[in-house]
C-alpha atoms as a PDB file:
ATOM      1  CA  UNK A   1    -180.889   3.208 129.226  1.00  0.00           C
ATOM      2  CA  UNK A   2    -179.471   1.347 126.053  1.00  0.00           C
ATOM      3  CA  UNK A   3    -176.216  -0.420 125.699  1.00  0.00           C
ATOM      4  CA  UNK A   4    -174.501   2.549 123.363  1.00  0.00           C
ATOM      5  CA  UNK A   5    -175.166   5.124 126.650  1.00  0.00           C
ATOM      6  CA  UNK A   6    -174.440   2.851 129.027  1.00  0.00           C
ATOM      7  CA  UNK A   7    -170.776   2.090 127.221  1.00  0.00           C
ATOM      8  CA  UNK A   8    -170.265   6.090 127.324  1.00  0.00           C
ATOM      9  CA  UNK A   9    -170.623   6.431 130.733  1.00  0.00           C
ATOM     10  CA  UNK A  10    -168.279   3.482 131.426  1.00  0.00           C
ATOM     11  CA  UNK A  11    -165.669   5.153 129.043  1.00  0.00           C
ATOM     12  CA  UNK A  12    -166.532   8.487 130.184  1.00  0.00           C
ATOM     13  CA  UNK A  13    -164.195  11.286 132.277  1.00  0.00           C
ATOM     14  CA  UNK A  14    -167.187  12.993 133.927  1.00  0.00           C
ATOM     15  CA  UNK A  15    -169.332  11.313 136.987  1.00  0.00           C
ATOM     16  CA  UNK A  16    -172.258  10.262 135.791  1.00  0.00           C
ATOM     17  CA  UNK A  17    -175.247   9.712 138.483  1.00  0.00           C
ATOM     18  CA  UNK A  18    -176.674   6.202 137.697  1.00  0.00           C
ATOM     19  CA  UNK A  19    -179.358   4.160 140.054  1.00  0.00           C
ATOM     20  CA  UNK A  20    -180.263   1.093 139.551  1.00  0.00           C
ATOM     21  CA  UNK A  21    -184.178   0.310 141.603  1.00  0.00           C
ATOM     22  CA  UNK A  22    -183.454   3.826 142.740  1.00  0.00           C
ATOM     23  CA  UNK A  23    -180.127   3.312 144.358  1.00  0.00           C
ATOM     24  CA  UNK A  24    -177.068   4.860 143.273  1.00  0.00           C
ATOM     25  CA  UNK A  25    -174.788   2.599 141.150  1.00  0.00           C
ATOM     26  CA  UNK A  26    -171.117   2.633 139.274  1.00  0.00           C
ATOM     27  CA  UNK A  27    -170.976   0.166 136.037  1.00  0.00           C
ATOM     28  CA  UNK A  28    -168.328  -1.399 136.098  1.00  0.00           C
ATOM     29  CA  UNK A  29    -168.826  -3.207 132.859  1.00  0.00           C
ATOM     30  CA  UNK A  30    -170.879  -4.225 130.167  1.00  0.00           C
ATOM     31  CA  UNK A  31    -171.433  -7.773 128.995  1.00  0.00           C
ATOM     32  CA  UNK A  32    -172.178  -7.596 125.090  1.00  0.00           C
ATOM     33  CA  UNK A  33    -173.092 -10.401 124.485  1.00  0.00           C
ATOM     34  CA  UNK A  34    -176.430  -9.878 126.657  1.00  0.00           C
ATOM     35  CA  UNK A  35    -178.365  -7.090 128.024  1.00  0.00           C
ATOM     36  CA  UNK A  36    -177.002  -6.685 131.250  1.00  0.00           C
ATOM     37  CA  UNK A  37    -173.962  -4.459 133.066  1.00  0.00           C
ATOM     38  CA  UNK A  38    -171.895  -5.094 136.102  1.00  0.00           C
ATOM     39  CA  UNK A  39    -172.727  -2.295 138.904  1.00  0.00           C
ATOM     40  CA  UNK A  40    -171.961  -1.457 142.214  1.00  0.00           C
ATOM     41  CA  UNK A  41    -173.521  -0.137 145.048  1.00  0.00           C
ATOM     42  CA  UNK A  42    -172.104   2.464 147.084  1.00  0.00           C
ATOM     43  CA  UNK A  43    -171.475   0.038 150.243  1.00  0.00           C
ATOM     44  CA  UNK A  44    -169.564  -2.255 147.946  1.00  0.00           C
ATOM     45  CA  UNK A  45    -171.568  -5.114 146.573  1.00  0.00           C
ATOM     46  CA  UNK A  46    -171.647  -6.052 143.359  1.00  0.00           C
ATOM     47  CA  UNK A  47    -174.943  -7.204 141.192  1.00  0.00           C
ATOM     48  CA  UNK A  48    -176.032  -7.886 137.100  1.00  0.00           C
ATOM     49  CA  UNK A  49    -178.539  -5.842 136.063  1.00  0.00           C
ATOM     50  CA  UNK A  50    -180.694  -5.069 132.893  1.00  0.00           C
ATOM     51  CA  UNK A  51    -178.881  -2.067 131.469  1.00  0.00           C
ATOM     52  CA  UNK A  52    -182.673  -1.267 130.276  1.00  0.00           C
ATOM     53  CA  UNK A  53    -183.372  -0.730 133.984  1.00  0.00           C
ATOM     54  CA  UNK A  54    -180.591   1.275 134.452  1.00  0.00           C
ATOM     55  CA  UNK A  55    -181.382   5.509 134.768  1.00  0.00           C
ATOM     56  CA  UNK A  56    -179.353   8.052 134.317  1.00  0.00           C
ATOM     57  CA  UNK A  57    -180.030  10.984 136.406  1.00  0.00           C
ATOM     58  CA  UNK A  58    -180.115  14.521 134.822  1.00  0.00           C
ATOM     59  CA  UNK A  59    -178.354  17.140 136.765  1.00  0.00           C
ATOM     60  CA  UNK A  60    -179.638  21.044 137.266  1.00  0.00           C
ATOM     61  CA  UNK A  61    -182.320  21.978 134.579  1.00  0.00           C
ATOM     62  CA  UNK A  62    -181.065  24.762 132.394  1.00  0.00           C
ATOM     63  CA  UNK A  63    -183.083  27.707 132.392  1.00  0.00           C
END
């Protein structure tokens, strides 16, 4: 994911599914000044990761 996405999710309305390693994730912010958000986990704890290793999932093909 790049910084720009990753700042629209933050800012956006809508849940957005985001893992992090495969694991579900909320950002909770993005540092600008380096490459790397805030998330966390579902049970609570709180990590830095790349937001380059960050996926967004896409929801329900459209057919």
């Amino acid at each position: 994911m790049d910084i720009e996405r990753a700042k629209e999710i933050v800012n956006s309305p809508d849940y957005i599914t985001v893992t992090y390693n495969g694991t579900p994730v909320h950002i909770d912010q993005i540092f600008e000044s380096a490459p790397y958000a805030e998330v966390r986990y579902e049970n609570g704890s709180i990590t830095n990761a790349l937001v380059r290793e960050l996926k967004e999932e896409r929801c329900c093909s459209e057919w």
